[in-house]
C-alpha atoms as a PDB file:
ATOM      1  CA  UNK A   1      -4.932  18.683   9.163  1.00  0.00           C
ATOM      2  CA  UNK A   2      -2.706  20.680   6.817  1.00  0.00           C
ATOM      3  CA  UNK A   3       0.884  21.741   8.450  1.00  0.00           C
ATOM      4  CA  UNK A   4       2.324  24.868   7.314  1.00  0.00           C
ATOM      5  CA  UNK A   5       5.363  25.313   6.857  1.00  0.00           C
ATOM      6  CA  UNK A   6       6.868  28.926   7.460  1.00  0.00           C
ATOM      7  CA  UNK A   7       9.792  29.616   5.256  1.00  0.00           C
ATOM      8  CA  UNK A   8      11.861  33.060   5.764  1.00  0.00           C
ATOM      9  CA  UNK A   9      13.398  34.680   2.817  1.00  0.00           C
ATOM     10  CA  UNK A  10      16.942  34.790   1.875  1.00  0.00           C
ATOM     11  CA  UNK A  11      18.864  36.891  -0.404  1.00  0.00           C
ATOM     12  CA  UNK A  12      19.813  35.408  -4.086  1.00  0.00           C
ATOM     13  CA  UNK A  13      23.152  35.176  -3.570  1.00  0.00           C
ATOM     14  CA  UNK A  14      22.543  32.933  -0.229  1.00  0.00           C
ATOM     15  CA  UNK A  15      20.167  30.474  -1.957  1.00  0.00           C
ATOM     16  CA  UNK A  16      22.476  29.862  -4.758  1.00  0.00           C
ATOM     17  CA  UNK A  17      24.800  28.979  -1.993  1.00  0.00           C
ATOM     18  CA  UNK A  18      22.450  27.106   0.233  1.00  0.00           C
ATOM     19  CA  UNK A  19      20.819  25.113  -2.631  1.00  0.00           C
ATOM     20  CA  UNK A  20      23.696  23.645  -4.347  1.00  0.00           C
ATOM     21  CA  UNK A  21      25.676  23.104  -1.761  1.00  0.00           C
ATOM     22  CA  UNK A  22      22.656  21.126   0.029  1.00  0.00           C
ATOM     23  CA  UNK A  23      21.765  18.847  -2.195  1.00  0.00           C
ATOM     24  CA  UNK A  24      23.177  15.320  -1.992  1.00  0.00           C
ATOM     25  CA  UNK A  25      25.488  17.238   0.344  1.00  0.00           C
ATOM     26  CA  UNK A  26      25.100  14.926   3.289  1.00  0.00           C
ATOM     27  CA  UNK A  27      25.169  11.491   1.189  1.00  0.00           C
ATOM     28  CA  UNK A  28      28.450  12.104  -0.026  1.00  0.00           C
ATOM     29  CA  UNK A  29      31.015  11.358   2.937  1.00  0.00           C
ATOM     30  CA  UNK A  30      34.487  12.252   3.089  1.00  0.00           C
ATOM     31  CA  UNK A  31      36.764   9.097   2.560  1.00  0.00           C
ATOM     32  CA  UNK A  32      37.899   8.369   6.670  1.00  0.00           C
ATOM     33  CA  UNK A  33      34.216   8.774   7.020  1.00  0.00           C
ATOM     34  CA  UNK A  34      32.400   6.404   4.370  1.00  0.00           C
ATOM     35  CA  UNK A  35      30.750   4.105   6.439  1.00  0.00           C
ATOM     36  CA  UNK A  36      28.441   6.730   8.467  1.00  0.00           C
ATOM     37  CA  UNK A  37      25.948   6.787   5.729  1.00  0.00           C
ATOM     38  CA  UNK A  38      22.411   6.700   7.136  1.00  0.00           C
ATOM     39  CA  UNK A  39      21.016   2.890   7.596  1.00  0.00           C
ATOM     40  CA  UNK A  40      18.154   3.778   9.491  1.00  0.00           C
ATOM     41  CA  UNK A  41      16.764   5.728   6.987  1.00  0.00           C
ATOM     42  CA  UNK A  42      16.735   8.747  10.030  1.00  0.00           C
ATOM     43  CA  UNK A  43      17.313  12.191   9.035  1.00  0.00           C
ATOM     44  CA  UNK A  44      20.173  13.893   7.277  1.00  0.00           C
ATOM     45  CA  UNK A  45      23.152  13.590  10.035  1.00  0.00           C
ATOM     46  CA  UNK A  46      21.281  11.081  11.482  1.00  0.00           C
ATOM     47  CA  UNK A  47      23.736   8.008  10.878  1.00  0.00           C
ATOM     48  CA  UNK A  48      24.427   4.640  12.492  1.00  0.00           C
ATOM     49  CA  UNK A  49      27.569   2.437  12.034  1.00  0.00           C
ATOM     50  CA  UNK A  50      27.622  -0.178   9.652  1.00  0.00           C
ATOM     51  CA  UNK A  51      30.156  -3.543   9.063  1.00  0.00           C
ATOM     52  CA  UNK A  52      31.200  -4.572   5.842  1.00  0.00           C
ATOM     53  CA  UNK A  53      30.324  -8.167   5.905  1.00  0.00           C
ATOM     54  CA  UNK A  54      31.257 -11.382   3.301  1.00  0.00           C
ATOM     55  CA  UNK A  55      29.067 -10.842  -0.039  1.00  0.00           C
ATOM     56  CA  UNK A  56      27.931 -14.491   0.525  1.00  0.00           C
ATOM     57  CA  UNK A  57      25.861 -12.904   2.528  1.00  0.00           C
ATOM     58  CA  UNK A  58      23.683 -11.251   0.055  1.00  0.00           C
ATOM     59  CA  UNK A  59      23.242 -14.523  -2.140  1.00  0.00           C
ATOM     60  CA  UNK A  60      25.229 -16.674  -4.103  1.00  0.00           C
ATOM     61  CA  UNK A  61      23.429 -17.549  -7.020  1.00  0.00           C
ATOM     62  CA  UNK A  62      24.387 -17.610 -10.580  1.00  0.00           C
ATOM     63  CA  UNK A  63      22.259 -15.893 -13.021  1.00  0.00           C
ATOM     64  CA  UNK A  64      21.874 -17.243 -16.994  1.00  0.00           C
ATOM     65  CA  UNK A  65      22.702 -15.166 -19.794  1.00  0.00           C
ATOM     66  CA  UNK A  66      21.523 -11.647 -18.935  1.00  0.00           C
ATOM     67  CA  UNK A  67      21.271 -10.166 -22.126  1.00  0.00           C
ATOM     68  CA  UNK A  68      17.788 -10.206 -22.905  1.00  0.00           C
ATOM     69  CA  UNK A  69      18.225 -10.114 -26.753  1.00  0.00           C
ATOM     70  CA  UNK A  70      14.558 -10.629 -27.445  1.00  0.00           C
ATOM     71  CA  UNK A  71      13.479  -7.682 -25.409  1.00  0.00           C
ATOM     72  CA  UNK A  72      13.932  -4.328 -26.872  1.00  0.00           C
ATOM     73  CA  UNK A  73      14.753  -1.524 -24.572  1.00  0.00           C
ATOM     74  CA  UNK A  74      16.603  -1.728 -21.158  1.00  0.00           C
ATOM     75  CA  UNK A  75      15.122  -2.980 -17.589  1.00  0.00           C
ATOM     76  CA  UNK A  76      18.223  -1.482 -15.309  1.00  0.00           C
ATOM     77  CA  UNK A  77      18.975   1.551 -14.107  1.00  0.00           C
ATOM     78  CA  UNK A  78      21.978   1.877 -15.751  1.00  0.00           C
ATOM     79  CA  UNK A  79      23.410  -0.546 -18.179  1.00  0.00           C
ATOM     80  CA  UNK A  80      26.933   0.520 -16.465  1.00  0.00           C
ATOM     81  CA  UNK A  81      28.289  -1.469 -13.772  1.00  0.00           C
ATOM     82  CA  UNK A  82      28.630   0.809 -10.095  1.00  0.00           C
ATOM     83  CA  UNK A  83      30.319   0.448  -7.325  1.00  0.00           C
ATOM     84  CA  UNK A  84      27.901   0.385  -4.498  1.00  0.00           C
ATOM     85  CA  UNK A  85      26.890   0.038  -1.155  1.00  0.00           C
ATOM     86  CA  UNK A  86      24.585  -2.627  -0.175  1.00  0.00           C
ATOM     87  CA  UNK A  87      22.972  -2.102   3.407  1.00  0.00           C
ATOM     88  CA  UNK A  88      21.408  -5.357   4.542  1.00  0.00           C
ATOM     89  CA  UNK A  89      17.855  -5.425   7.018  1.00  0.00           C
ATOM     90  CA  UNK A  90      19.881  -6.708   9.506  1.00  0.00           C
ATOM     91  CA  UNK A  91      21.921  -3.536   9.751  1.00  0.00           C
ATOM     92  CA  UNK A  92      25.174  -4.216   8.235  1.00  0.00           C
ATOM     93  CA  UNK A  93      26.674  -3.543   4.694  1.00  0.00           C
ATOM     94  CA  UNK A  94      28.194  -5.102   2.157  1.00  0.00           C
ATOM     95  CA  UNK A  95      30.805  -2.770  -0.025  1.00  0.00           C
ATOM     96  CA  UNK A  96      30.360  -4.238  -3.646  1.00  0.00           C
ATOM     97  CA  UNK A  97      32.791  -2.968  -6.674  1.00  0.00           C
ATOM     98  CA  UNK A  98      29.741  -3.622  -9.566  1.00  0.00           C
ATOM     99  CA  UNK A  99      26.557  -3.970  -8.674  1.00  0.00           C
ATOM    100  CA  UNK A 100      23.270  -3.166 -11.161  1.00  0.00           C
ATOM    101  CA  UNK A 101      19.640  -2.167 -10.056  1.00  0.00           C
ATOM    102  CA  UNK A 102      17.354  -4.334 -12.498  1.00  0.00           C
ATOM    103  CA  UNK A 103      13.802  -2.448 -12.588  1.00  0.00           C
ATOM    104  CA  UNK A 104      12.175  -5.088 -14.162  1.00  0.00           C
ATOM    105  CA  UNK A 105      12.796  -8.150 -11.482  1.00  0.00           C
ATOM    106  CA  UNK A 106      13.499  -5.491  -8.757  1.00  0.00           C
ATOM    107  CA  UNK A 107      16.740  -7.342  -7.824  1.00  0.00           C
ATOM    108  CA  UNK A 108      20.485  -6.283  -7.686  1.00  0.00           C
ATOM    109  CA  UNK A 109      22.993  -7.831  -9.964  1.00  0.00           C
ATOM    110  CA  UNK A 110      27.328  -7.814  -9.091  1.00  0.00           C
ATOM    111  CA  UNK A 111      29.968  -9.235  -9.917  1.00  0.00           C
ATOM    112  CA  UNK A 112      31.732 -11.694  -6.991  1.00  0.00           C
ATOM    113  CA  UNK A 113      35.519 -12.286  -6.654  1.00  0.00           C
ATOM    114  CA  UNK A 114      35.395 -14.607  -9.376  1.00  0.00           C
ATOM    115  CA  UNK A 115      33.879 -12.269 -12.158  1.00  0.00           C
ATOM    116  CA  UNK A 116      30.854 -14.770 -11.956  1.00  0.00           C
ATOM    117  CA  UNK A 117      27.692 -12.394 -12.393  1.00  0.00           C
ATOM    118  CA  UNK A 118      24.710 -13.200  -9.199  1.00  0.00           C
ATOM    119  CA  UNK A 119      22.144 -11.863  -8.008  1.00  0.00           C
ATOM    120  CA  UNK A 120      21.343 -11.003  -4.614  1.00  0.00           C
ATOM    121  CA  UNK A 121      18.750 -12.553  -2.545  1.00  0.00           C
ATOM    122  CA  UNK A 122      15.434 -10.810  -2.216  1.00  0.00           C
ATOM    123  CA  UNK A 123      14.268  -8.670   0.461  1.00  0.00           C
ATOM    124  CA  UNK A 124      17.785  -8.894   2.380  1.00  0.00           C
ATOM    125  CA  UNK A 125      18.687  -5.501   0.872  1.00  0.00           C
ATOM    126  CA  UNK A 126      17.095  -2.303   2.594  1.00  0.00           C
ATOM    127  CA  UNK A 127      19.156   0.251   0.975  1.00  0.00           C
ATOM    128  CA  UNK A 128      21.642   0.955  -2.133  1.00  0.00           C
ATOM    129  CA  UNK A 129      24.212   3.555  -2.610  1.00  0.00           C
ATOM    130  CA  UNK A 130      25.896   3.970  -5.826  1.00  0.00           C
ATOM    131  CA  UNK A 131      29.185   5.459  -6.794  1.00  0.00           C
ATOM    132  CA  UNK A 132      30.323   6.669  -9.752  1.00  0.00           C
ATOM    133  CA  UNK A 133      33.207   4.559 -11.510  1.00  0.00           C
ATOM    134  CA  UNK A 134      35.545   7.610 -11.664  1.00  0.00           C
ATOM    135  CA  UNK A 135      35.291   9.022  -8.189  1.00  0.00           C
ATOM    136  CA  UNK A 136      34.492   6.508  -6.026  1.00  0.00           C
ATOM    137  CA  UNK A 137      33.273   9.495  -3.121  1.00  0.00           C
ATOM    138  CA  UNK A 138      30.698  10.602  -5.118  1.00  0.00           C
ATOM    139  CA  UNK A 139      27.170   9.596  -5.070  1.00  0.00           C
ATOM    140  CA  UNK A 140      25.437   8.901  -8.240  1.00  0.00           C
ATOM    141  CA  UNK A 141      22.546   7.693  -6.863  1.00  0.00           C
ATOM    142  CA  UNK A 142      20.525   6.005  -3.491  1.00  0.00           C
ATOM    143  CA  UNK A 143      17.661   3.836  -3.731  1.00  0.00           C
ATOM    144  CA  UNK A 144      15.605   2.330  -0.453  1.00  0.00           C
ATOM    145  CA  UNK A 145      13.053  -0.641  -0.311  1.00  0.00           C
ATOM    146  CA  UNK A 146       9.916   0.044   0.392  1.00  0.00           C
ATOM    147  CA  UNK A 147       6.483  -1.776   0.170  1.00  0.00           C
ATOM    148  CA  UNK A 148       2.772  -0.962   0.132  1.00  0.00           C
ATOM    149  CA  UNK A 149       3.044   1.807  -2.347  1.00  0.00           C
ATOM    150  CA  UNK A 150       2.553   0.549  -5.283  1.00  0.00           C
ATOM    151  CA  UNK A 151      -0.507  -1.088  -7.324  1.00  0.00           C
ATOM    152  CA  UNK A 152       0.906  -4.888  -6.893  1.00  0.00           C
ATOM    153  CA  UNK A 153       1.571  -3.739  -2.844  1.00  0.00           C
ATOM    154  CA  UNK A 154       5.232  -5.617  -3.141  1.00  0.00           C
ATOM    155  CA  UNK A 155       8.443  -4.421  -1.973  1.00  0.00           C
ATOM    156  CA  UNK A 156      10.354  -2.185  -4.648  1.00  0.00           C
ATOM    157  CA  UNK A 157      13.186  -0.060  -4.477  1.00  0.00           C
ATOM    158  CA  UNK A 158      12.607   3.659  -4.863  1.00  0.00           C
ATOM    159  CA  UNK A 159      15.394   6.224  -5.820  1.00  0.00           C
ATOM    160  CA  UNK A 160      16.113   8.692  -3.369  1.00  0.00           C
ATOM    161  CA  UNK A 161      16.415  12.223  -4.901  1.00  0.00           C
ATOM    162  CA  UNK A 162      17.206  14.362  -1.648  1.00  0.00           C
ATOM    163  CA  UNK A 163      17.926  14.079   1.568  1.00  0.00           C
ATOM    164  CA  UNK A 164      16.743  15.947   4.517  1.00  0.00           C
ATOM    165  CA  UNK A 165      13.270  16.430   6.180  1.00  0.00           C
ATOM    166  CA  UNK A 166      11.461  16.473   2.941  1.00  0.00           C
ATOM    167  CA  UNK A 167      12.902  13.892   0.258  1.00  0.00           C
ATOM    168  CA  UNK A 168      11.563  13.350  -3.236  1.00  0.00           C
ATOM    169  CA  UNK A 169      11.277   9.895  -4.366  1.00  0.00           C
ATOM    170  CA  UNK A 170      11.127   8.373  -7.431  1.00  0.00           C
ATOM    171  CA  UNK A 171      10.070   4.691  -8.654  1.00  0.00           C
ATOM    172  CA  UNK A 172      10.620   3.741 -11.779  1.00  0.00           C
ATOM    173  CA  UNK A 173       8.948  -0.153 -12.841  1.00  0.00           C
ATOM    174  CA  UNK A 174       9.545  -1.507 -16.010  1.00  0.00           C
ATOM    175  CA  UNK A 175       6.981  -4.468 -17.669  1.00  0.00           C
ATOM    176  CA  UNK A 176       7.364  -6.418 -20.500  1.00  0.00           C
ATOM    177  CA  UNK A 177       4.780  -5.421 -23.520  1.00  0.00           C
ATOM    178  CA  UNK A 178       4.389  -8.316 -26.024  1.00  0.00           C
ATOM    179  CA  UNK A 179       3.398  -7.042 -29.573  1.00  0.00           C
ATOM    180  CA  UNK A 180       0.765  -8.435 -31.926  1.00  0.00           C
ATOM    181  CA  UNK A 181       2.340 -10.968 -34.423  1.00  0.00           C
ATOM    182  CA  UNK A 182       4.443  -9.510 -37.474  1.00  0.00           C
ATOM    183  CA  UNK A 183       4.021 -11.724 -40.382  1.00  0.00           C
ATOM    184  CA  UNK A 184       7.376  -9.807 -41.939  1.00  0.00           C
ATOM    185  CA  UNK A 185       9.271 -10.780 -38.740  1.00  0.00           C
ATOM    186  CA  UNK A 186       7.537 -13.927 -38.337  1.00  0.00           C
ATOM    187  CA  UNK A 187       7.105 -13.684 -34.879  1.00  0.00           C
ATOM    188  CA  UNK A 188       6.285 -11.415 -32.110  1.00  0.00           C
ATOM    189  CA  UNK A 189       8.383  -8.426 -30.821  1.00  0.00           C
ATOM    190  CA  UNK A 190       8.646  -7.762 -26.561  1.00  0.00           C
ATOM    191  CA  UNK A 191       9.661  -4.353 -25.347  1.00  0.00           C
ATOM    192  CA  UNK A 192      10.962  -3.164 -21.768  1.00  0.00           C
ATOM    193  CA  UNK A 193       8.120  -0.644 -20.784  1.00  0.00           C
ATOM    194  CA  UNK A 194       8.557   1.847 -18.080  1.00  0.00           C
ATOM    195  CA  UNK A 195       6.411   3.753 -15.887  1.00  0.00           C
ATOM    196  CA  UNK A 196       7.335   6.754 -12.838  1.00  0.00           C
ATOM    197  CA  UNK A 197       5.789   7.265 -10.060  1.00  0.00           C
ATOM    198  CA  UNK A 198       6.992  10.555  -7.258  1.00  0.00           C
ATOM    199  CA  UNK A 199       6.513  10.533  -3.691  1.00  0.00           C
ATOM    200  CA  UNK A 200       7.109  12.884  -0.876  1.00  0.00           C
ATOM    201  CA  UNK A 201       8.256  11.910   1.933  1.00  0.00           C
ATOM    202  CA  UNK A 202       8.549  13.412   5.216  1.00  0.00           C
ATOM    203  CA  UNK A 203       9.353  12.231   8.795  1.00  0.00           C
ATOM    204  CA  UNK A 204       5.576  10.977   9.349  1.00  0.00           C
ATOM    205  CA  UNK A 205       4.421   9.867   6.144  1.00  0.00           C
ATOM    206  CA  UNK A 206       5.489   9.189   2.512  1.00  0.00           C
ATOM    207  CA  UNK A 207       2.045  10.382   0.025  1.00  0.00           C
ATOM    208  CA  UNK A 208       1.905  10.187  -3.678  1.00  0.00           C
ATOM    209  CA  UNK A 209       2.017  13.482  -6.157  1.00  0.00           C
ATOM    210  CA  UNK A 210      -0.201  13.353  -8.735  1.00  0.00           C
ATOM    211  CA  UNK A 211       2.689  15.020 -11.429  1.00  0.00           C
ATOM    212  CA  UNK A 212       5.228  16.714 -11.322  1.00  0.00           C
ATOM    213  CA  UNK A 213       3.903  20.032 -10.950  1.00  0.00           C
ATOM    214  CA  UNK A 214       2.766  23.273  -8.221  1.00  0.00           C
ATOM    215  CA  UNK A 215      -0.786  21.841  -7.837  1.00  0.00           C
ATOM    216  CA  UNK A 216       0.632  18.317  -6.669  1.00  0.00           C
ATOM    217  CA  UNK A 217       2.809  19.520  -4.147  1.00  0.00           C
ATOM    218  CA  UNK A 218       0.778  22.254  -2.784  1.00  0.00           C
ATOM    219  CA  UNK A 219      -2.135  19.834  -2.523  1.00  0.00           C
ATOM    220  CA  UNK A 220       0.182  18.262   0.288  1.00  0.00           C
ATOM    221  CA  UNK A 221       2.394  20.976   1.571  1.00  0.00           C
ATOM    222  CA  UNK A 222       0.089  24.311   1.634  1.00  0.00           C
ATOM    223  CA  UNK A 223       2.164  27.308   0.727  1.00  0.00           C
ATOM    224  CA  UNK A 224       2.611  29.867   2.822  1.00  0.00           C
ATOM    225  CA  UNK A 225       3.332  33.611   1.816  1.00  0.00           C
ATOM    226  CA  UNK A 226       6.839  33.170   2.717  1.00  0.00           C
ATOM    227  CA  UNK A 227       7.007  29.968   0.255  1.00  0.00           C
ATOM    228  CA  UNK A 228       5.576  31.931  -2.497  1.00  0.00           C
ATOM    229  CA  UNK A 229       8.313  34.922  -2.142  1.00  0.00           C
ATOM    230  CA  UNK A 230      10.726  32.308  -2.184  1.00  0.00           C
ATOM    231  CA  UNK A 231       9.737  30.626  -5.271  1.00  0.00           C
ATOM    232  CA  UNK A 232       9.080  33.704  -6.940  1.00  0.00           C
ATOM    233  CA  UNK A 233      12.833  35.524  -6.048  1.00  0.00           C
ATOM    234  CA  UNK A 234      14.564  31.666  -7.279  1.00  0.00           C
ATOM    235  CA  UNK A 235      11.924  31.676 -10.156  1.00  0.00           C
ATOM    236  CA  UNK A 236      11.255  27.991  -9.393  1.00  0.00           C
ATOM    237  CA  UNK A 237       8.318  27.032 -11.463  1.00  0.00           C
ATOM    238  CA  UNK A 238       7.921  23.633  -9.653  1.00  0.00           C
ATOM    239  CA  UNK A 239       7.388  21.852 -12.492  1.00  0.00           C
ATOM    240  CA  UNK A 240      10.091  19.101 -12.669  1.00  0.00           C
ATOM    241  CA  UNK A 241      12.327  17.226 -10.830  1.00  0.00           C
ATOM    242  CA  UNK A 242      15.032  19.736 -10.268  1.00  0.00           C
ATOM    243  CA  UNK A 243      12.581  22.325  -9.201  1.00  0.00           C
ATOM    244  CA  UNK A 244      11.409  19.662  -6.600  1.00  0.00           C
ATOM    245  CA  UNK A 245      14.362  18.644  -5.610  1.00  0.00           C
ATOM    246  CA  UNK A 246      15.316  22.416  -4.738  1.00  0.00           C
ATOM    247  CA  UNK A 247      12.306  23.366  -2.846  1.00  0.00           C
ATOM    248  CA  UNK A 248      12.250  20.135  -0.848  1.00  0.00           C
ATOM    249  CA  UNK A 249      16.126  20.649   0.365  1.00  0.00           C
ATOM    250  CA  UNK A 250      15.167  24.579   1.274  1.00  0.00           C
ATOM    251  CA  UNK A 251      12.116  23.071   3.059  1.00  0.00           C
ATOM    252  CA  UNK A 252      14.013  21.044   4.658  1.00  0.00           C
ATOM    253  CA  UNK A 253      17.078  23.313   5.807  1.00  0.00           C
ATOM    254  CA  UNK A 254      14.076  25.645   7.213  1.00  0.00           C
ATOM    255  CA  UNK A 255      13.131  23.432   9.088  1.00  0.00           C
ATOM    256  CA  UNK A 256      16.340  22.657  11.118  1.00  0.00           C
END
């Protein structure tokens, strides 16, 4: 069965207000309160405690040279180093000052005490926070493991675009395509190769879109007349991720 949800109209000026001052709005903590970020992957205000605990605890093993020079293209999120904030399954966290989300192996990279470069062990690590390296209060991005929802059904780490009752989520894998032989270059070439995937994700469920587009959603979330108005008065098209992102947070502050 379809739910549908009823959405009242606001004026412009509202909106504008509402909108940008929703989104991310409850990842991003002030400083006495950083460590009330949600580890139980609840709803937005929905936050448990956490402990910072020793990094050991995360794994302790030295990785080789990282550089990949035979590969062309890049397998992390960002090539920059993050602070970040690891939460563990267990329930505590682990406050890291550069840590890297590598797509291709699925595992995060930082930097210990020592400047020593590890890697953390898998499947300890339910959710990531990242901060950016010149404000270290504001969110740059969230990622949370999840498995079963991909083609290989393993555990991945999917980015988290929103919060609130209706979240976008994004997942991002990145293969390695070996060329055909160049006789010029004497050898083969390899090359990082990415594919996206977008979810929605409610309190209940967590269903595929088919693209980024009206169609996809509405084939999940039927519109109601009140929906339409409201996409129509913010001229949302619904056609990328910013649109998305934008109807999903006023979905979700309806909803309250």
């Amino acid at each position: 069965m379809t739910t549908r949800y009823l959405i009242n109209p606001k004026s412009n000026s509202t909106l504008r207000i509402l909108l940008s001052g929703l989104l991310f709005l409850s990842l991003v903590e002030a400083k006495a309160q950083l460590q009330t970020f949600d580890v139980a992957g609840g709803s937005a205000g929905n936050y448990g405690s956490v402990r910072y605990n020793n990094p050991a605890a995360i794994g302790q093993k030295t990785v080789d040279k990282l550089t990949y020079s035979d590969v062309r293209g890049r397998c992390f999120w960002s090539d920059e180093w993050s602070p970040g904030l690891l939460f563990l399954k267990g329930g505590n966290a682990i406050k890291m000052r550069q840590v890297k989300l590598n797509l291709y192996t699925n595992d995060v990279h930082y930097i210990d005490n020592s400047g020593s470069e590890l890697v953390a062990n898998s499947g300890l690590i339910k959710k990531i926070i990242l901060f950016s390296t010149e404000d270290t209060l504001k969110v740059t991005a969230a990622f949370q493991s999840l498995i079963g929802l991909t083609k290989d059904d393993k555990e991945h780490y999917f980015q988290v675009m929103n919060e609130g009752a209706f979240q976008l989520l994004k997942n991002v894998s990145v293969t390695i395509r070996k060329s055909d032989y160049d006789p010029l270059l004497g050898r083969s070439e390899f090359n990082f190769v990415s594919s996206t995937n977008y979810f929605l994700k409610d309190k209940v469920s967590i269903k595929p879109l088919k693209g980024l587009n009206k169609s996809s959603v509405f084939s999940i979330l039927e519109p109601t007349p009140e929906a339409e108005e409201w996409l129509k008065s913010t001229k949302n098209k619904v056609k990328n991720e910013e649109d998305i992102i934008a109807l999903f947070s006023f979905l979700s502050l309806e909803k309250k």
